[in-house]
PDB file of N, CA and C in Angstrom:
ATOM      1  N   UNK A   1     -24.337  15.620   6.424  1.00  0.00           N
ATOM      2  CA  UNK A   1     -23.065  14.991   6.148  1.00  0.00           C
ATOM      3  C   UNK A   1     -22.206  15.968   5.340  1.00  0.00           C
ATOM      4  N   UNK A   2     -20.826  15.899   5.724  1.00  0.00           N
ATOM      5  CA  UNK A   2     -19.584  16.478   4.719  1.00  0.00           C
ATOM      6  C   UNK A   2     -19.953  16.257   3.662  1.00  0.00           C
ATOM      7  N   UNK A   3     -20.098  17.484   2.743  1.00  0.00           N
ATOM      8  CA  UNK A   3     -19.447  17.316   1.141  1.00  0.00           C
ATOM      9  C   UNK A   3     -18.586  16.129   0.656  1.00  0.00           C
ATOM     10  N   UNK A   4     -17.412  16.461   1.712  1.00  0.00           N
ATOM     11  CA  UNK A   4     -15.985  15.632   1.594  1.00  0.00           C
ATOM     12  C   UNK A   4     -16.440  13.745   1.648  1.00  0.00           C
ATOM     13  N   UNK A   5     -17.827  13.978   2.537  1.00  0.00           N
ATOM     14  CA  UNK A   5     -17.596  12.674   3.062  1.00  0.00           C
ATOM     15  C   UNK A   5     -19.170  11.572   1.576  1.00  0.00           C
ATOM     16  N   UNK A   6     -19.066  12.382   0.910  1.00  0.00           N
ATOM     17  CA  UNK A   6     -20.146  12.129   0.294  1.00  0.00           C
ATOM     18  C   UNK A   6     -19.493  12.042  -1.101  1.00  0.00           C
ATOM     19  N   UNK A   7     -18.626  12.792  -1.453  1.00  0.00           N
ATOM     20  CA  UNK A   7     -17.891  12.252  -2.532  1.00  0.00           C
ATOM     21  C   UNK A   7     -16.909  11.201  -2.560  1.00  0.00           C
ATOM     22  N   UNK A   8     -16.139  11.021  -1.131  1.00  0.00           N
ATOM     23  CA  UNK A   8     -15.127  10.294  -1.095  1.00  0.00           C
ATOM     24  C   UNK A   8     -15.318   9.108  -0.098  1.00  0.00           C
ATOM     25  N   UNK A   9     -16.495   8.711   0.127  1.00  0.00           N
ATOM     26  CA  UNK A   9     -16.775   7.802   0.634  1.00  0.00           C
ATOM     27  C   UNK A   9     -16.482   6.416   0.546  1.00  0.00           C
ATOM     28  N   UNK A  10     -15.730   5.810   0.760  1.00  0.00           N
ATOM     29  CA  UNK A  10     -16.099   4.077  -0.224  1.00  0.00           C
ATOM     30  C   UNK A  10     -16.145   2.992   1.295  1.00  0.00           C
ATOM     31  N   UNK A  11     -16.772   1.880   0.906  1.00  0.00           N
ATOM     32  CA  UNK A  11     -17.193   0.622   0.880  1.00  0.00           C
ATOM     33  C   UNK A  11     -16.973   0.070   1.487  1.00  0.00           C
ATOM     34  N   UNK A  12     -16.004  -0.226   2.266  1.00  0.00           N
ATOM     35  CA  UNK A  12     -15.236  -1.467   2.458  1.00  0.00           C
ATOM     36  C   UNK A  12     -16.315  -2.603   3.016  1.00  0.00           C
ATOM     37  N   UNK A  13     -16.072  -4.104   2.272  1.00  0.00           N
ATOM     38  CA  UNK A  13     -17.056  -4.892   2.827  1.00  0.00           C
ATOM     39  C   UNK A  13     -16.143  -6.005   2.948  1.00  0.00           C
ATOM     40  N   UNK A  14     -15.505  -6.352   2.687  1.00  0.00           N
ATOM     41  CA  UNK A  14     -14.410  -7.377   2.904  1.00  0.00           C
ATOM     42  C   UNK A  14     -12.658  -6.488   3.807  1.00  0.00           C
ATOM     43  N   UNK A  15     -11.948  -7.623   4.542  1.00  0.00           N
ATOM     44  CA  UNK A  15     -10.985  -7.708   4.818  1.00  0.00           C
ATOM     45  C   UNK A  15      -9.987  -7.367   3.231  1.00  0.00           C
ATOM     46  N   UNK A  16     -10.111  -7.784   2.063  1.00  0.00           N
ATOM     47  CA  UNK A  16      -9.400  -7.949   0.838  1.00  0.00           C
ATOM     48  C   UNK A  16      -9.558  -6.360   0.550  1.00  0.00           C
ATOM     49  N   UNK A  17     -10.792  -5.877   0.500  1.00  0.00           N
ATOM     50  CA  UNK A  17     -10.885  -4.855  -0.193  1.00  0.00           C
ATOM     51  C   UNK A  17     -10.109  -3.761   0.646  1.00  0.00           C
ATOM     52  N   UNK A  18     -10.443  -3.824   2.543  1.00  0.00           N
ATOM     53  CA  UNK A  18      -9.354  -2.906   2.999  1.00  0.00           C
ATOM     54  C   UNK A  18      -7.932  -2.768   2.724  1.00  0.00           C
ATOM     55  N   UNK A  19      -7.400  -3.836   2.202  1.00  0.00           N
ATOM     56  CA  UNK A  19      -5.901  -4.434   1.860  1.00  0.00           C
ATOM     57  C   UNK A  19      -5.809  -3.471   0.652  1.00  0.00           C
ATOM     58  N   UNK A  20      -6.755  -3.818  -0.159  1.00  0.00           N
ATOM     59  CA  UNK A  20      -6.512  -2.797  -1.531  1.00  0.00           C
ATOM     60  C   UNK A  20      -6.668  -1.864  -1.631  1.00  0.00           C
ATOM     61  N   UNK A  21      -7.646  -1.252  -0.826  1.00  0.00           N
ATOM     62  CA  UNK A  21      -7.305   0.193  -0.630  1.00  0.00           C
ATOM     63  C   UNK A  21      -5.774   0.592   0.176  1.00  0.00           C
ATOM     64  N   UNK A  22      -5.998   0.171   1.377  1.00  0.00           N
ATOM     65  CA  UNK A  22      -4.409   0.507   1.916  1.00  0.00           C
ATOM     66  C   UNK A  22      -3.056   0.242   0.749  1.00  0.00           C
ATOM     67  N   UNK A  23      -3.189  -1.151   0.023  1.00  0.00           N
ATOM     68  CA  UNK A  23      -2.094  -0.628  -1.028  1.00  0.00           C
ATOM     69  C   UNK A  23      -2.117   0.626  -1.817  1.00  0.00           C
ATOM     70  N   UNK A  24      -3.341   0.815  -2.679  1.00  0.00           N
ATOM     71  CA  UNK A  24      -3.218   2.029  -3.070  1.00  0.00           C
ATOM     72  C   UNK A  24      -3.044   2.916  -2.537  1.00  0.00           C
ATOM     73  N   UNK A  25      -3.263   3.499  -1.580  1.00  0.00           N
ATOM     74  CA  UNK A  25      -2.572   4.738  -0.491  1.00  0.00           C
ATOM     75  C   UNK A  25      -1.286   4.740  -0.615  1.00  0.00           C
ATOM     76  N   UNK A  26      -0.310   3.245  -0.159  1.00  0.00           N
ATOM     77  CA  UNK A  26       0.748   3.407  -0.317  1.00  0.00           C
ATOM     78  C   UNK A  26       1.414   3.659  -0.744  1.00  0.00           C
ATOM     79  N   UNK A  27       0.881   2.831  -2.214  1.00  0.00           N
ATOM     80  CA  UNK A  27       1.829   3.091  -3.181  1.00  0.00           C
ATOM     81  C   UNK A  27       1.661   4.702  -3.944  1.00  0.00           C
ATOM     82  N   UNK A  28       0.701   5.129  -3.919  1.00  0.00           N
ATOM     83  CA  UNK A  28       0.534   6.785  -4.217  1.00  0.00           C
ATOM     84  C   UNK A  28       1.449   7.491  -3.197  1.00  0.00           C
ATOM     85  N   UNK A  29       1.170   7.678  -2.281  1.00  0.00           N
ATOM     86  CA  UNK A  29       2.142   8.105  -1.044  1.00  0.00           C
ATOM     87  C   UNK A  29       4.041   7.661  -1.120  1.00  0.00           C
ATOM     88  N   UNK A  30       3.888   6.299  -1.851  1.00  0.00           N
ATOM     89  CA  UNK A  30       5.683   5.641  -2.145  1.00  0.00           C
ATOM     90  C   UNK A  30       6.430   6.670  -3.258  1.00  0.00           C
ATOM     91  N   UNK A  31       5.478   6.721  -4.019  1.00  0.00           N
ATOM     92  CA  UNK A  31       5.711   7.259  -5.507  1.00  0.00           C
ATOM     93  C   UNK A  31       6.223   8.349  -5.129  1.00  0.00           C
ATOM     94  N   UNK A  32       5.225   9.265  -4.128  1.00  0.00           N
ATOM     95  CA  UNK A  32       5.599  10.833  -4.146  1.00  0.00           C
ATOM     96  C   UNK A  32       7.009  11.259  -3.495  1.00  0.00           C
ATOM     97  N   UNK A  33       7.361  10.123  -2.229  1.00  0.00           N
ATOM     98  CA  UNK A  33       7.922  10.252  -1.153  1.00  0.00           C
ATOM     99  C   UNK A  33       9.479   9.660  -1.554  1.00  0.00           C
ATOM    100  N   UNK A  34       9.351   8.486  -1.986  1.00  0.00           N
ATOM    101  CA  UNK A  34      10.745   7.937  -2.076  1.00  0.00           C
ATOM    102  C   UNK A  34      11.735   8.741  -3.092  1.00  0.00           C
ATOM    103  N   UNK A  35      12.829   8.639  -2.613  1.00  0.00           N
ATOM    104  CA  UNK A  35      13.888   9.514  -3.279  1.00  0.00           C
ATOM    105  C   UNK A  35      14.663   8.592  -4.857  1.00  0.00           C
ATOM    106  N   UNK A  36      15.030   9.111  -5.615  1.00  0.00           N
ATOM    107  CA  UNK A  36      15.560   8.903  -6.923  1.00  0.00           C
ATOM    108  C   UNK A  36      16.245   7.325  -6.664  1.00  0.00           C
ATOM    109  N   UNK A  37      17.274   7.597  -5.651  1.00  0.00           N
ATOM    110  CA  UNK A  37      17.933   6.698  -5.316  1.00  0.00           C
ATOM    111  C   UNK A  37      17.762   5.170  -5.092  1.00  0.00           C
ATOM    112  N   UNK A  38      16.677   4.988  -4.118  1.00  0.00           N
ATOM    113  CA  UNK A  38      15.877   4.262  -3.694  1.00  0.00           C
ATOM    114  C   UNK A  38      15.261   3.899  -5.350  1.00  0.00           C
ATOM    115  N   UNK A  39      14.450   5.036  -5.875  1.00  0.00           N
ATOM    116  CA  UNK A  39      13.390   4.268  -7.201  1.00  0.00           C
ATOM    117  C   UNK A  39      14.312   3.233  -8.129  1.00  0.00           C
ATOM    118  N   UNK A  40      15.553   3.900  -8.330  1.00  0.00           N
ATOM    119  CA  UNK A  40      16.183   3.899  -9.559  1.00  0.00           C
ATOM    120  C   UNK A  40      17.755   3.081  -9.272  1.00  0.00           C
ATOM    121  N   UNK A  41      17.541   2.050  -7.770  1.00  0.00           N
ATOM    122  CA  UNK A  41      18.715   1.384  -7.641  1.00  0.00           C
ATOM    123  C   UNK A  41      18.817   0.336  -8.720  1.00  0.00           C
ATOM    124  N   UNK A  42      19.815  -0.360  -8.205  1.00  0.00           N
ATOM    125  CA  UNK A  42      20.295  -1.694  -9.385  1.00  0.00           C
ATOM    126  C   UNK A  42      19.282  -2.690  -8.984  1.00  0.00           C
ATOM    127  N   UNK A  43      18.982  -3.557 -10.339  1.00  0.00           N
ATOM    128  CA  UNK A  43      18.301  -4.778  -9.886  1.00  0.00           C
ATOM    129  C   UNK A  43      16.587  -4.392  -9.628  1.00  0.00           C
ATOM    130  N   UNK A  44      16.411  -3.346  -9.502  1.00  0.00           N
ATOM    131  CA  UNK A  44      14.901  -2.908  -9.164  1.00  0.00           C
ATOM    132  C   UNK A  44      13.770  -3.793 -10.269  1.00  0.00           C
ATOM    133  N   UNK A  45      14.496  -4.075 -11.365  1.00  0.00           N
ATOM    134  CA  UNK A  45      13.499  -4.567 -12.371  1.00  0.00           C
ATOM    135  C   UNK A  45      13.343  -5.825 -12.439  1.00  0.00           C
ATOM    136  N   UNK A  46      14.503  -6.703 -11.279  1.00  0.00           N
ATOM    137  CA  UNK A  46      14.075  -7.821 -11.228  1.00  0.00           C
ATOM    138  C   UNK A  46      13.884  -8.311  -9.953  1.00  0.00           C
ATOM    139  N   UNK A  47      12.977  -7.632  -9.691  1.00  0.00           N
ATOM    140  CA  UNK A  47      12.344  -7.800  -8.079  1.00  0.00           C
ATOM    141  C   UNK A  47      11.007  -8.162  -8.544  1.00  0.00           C
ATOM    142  N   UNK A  48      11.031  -9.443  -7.361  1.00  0.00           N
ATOM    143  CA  UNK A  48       9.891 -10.354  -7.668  1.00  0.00           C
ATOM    144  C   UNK A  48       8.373  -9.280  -6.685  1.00  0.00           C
ATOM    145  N   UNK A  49       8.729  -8.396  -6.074  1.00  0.00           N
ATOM    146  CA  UNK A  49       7.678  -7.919  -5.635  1.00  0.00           C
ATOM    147  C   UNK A  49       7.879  -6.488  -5.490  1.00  0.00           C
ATOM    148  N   UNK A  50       6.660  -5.232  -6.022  1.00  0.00           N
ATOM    149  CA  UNK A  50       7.534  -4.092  -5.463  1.00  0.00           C
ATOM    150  C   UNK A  50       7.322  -3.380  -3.950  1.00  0.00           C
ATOM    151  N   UNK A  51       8.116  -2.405  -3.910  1.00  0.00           N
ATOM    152  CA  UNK A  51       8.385  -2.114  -2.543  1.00  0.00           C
ATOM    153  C   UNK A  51       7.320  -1.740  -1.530  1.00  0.00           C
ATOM    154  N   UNK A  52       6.394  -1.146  -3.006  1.00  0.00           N
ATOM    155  CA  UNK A  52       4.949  -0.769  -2.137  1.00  0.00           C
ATOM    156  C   UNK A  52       4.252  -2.268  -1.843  1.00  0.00           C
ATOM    157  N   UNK A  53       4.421  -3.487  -2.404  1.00  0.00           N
ATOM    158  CA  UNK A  53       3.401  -4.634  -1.734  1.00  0.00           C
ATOM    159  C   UNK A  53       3.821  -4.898  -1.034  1.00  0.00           C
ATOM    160  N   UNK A  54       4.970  -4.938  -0.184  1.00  0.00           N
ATOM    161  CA  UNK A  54       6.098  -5.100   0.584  1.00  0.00           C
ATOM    162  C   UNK A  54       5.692  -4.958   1.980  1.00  0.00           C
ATOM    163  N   UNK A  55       5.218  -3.092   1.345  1.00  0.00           N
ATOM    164  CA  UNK A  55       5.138  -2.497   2.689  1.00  0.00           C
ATOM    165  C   UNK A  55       3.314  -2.799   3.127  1.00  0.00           C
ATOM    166  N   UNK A  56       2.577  -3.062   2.217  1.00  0.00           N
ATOM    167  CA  UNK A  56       1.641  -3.411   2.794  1.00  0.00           C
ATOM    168  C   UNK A  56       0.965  -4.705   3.321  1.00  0.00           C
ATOM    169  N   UNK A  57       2.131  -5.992   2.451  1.00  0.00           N
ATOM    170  CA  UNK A  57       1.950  -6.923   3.231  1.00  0.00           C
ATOM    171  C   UNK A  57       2.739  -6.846   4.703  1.00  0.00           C
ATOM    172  N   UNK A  58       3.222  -5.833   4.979  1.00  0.00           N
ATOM    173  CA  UNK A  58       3.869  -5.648   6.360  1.00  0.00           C
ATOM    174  C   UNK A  58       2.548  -5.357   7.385  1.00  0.00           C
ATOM    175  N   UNK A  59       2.212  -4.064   6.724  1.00  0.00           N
ATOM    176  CA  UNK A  59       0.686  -3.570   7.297  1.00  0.00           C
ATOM    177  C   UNK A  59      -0.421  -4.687   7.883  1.00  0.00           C
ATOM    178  N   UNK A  60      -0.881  -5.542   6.738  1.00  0.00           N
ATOM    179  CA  UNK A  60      -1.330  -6.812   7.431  1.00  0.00           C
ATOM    180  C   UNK A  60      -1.338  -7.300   7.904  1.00  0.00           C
ATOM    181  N   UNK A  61       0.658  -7.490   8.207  1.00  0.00           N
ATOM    182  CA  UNK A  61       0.854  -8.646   9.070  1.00  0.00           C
ATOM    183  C   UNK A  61       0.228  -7.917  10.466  1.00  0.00           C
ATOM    184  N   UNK A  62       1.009  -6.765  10.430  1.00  0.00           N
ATOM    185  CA  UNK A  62       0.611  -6.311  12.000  1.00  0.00           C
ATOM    186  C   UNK A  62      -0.887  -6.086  12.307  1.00  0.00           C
ATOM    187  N   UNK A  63      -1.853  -5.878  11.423  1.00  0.00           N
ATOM    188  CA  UNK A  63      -2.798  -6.271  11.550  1.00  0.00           C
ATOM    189  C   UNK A  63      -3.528  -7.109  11.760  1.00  0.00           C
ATOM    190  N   UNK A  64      -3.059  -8.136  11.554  1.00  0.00           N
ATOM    191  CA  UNK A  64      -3.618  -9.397  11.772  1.00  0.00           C
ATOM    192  C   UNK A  64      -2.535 -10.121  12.103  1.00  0.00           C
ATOM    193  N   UNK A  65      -1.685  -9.765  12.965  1.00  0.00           N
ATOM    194  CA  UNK A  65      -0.964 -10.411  13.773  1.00  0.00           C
ATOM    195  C   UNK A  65      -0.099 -11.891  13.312  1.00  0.00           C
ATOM    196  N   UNK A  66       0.076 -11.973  12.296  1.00  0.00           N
ATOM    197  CA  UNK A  66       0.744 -13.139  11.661  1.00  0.00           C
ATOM    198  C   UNK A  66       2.372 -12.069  11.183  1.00  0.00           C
ATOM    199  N   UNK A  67       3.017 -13.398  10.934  1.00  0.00           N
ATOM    200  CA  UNK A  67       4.460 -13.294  10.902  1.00  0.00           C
ATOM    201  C   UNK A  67       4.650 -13.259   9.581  1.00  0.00           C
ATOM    202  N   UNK A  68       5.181 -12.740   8.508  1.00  0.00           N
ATOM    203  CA  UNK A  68       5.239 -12.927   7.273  1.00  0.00           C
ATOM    204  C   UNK A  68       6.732 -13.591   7.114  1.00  0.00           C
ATOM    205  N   UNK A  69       7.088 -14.985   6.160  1.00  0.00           N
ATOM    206  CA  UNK A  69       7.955 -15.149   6.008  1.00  0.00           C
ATOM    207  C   UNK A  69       8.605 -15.307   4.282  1.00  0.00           C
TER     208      UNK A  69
END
């Protein structure tokens, strides 16, 4: 086996836990990627959800095929 695949291996044993990993990806990946603009608009601090759960309750949906409303 990979080096790579022996240190960085993890788990997944639940549906929940893939969810939480995929958020964290995202939101590491949101952080690096999104521009000033986007971080630092108006109103950002009173957003009931942020942009990274957003995008991964999107991920889900299409994963599991439900409609998010």
């Amino acid at each position: 086996m990979l080096k790579f695949q022996d240190d960085y291996t993890i788990l997944i044993a639940t549906f929940e836990d893939f969810i939480l990993l995929v958020y964290t990806i995202v939101d590491d990946l949101y952080r690096q990627v999104v521009s000033v603009s986007v971080s630092q608009r108006r109103n950002v601090d009173t957003a009931k959800m942020s942009d990274s759960e957003i995008i991964t309750l999107s991920i889900r949906g299409e994963l599991t095929g439900t409609v998010l409303s």
